[in-house]
Protein backbone atom coordinates (compact mmCIF):
# COMPACT_ATOMS: atom_id res chain seq x y z
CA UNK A 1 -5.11 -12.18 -17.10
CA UNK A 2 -8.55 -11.40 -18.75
CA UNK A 3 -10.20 -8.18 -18.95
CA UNK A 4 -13.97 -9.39 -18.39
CA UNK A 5 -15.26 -6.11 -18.37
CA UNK A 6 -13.42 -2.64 -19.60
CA UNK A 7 -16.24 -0.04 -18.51
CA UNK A 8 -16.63 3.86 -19.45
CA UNK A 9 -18.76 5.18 -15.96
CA UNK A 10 -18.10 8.66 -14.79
CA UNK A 11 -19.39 7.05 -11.65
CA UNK A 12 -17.15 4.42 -11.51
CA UNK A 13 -17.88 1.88 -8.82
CA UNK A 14 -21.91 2.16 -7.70
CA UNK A 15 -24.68 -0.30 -7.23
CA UNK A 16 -24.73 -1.06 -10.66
CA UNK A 17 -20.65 -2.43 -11.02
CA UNK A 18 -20.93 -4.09 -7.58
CA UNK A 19 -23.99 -6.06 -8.02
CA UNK A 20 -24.66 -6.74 -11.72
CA UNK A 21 -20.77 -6.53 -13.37
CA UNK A 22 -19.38 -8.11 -10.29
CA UNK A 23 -21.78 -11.19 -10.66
CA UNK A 24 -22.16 -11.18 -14.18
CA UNK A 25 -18.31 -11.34 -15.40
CA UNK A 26 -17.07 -13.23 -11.93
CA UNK A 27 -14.27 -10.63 -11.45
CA UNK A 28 -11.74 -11.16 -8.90
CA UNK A 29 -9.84 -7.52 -9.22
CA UNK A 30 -11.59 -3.95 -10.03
CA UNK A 31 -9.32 -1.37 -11.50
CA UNK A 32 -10.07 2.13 -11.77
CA UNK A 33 -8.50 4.32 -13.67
CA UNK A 34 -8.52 8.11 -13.12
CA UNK A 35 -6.26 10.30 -12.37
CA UNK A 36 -8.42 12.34 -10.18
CA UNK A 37 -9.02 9.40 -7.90
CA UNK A 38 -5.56 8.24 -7.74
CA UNK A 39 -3.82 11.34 -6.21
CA UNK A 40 -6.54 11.48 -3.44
CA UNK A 41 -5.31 9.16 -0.90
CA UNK A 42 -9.66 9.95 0.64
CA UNK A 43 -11.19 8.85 -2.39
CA UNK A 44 -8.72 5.71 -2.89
CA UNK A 45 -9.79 4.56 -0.15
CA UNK A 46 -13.81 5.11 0.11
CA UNK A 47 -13.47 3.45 -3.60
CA UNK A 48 -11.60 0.18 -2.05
CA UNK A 49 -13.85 0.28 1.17
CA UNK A 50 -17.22 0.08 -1.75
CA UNK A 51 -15.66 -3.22 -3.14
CA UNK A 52 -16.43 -6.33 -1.50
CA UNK A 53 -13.13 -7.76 0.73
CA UNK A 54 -12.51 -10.76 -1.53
CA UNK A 55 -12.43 -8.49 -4.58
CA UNK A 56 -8.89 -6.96 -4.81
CA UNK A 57 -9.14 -3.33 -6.19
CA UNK A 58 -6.06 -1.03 -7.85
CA UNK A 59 -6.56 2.55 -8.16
CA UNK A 60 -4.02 4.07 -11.12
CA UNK A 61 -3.45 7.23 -12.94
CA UNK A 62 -3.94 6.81 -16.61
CA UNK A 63 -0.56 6.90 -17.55
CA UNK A 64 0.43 4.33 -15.93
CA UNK A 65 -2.51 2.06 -17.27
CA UNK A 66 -0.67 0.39 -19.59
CA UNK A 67 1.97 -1.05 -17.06
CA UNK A 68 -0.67 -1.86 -14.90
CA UNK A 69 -2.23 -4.23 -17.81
CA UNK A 70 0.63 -5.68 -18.61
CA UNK A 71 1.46 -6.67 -14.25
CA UNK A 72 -1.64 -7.99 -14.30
CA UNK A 73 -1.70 -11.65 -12.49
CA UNK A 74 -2.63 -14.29 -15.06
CA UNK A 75 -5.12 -15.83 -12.64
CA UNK A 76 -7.20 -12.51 -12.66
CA UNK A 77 -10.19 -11.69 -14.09
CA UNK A 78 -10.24 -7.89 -14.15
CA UNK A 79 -12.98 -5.17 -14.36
CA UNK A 80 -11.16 -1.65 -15.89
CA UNK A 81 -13.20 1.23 -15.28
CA UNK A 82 -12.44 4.68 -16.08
CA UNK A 83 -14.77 8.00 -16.72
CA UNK A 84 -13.63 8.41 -20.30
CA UNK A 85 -12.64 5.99 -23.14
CA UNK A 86 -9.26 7.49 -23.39
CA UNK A 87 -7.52 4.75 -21.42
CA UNK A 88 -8.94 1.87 -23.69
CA UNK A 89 -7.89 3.70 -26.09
CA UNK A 90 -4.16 4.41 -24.82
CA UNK A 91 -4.59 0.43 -24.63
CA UNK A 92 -5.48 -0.68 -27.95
CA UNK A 93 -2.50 1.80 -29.39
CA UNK A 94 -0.13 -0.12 -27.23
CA UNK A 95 -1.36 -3.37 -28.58
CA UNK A 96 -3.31 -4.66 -25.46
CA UNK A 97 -6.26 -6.74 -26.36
CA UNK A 98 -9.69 -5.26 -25.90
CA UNK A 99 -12.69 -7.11 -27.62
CA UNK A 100 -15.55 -4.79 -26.71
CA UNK A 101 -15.96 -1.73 -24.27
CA UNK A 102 -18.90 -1.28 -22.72
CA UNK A 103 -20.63 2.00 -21.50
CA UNK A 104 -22.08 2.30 -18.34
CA UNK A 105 -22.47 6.51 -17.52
CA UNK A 106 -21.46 9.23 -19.37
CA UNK A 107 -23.97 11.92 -18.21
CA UNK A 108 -24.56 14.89 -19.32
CA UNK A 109 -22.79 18.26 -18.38
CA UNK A 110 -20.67 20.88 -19.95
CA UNK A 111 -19.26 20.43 -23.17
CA UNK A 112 -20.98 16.77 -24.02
CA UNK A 113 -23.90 16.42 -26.06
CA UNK A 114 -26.65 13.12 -26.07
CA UNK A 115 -25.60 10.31 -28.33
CA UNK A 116 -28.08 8.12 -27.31
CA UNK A 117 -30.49 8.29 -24.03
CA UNK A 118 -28.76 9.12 -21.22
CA UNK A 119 -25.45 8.46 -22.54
CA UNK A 120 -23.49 11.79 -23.99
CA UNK A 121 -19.44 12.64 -24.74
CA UNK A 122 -17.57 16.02 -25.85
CA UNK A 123 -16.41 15.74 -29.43
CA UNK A 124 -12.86 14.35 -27.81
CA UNK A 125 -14.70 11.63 -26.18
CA UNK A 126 -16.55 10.99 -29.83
CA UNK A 127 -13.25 10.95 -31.50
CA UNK A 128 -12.14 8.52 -28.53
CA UNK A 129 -14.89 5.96 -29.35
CA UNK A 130 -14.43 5.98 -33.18
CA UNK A 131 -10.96 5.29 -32.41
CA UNK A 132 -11.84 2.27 -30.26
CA UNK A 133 -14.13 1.10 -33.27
CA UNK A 134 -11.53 1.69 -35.93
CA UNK A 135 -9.43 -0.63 -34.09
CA UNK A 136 -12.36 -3.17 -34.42
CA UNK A 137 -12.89 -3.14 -30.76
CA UNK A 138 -16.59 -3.07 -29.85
CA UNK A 139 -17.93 -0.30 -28.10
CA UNK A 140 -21.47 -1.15 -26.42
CA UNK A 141 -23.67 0.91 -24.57
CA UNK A 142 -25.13 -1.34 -21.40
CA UNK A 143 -25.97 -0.25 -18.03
CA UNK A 144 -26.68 -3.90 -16.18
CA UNK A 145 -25.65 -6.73 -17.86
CA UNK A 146 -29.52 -8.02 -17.61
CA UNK A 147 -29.95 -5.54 -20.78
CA UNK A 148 -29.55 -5.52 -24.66
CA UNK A 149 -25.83 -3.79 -25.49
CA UNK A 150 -26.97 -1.36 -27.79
CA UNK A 151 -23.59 -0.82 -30.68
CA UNK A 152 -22.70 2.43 -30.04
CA UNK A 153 -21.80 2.86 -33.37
CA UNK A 154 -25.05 3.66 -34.91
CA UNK A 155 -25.01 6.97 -32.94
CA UNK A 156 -21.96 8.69 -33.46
C-alpha cells in the first residue's frame, strides 16, 4: 500500500481532490476519515457517488483509522483525507509511515485563526501540525498540485 496523498480539507472530496489529486498522485482508493461522515449512512453515500466508479472509496471514523491503514491492499495507492490533522497524527504515533501531509482547506470559522492565506486552525489543530513536524513528517500547504507547497512550518 502507498499513501500518495494524506490531505487536511474540511471539504473533503470537491473539484479540487477529484480532478487535480486524483490525476496527479494516480490513486486507485480515496479514504475519508471523519467521524461525522461515517455515522451518516446520506453523506457516505453522496461522498462515494462524487468519486469516479473505478476509484474505490472507504468512509471510517477516526478511531478506527489506524486499522484501516494497516488492511490496506498492497496494490493500492491511497488518498487519506480528513478535516483535521489529528488522524495523521494518531498515525505517525502508531508508527505508520507518513512522509509529508499536505493541506488543502482549513477555512476559517470559530475558534481558528489565519496561519497563512486562506488556510487557519484552533490552537489544537496548531499543536496537531507541530506534532506532525516533530515527527519529521512534512506538513505542506497546497491546494492543486499545479502549485508551489508552501512548508507550513514557517507560519506556526
Amino acid at each position: 500500500m502507498s499513501i500518495v496523498l494524506a490531505r487536511v480539507d474540511d471539504r473533503l472530496i470537491h473539484g479540487q481532490v477529484m480532478t487535480s489529486w486524483l490525476n496527479y498522485t494516480g490513486a486507485t482508493k480515496i479514504v475519508v476519515i471523519d467521524d461525522v461522515t461515517a455515522n451518516d449512512s446520506f453523506l457516505t453515500m453522496i461522498i462515494k457517488t462524487l468519486v469516479p466508479a473505478n476509484i474505490k472509496t472507504e468512509v471510517v471514523r477516526e478511531d478506527a483509522c489506524i486499522a484501516m491503514v494497516q488492511a490496506l491492499d498492497e496494490r493500492d495507492k491511497v488518498i487519506m483525507l480528513a478535516k483535521t490533522p489529528a488522524p495523521y497524527v494518531m498515525m505517525a504515533e502508531a508508527g505508520i509511515s507518513l512522509d509529508k501531509v499536505n493541506i488543502g482547506g482549513m477555512g476559517i470559522k470559530p475558534g481558528r485563526k489565519t496561519i497563512y492565506k486562506n488556510i487557519s486552525a484552533s490552537e489544537e489543530e496548531v499543536s496537531q501540525l507541530k506534532a506532525l513536524l516533530a515527527k519529521k513528517i512534512a506538513v505542506e500547504i497546497q491546494m492543486v498540485a499545479e502549485d508551489p507547497a508552501i512548508d507550513v512550518s514557517k507560519y506556526i
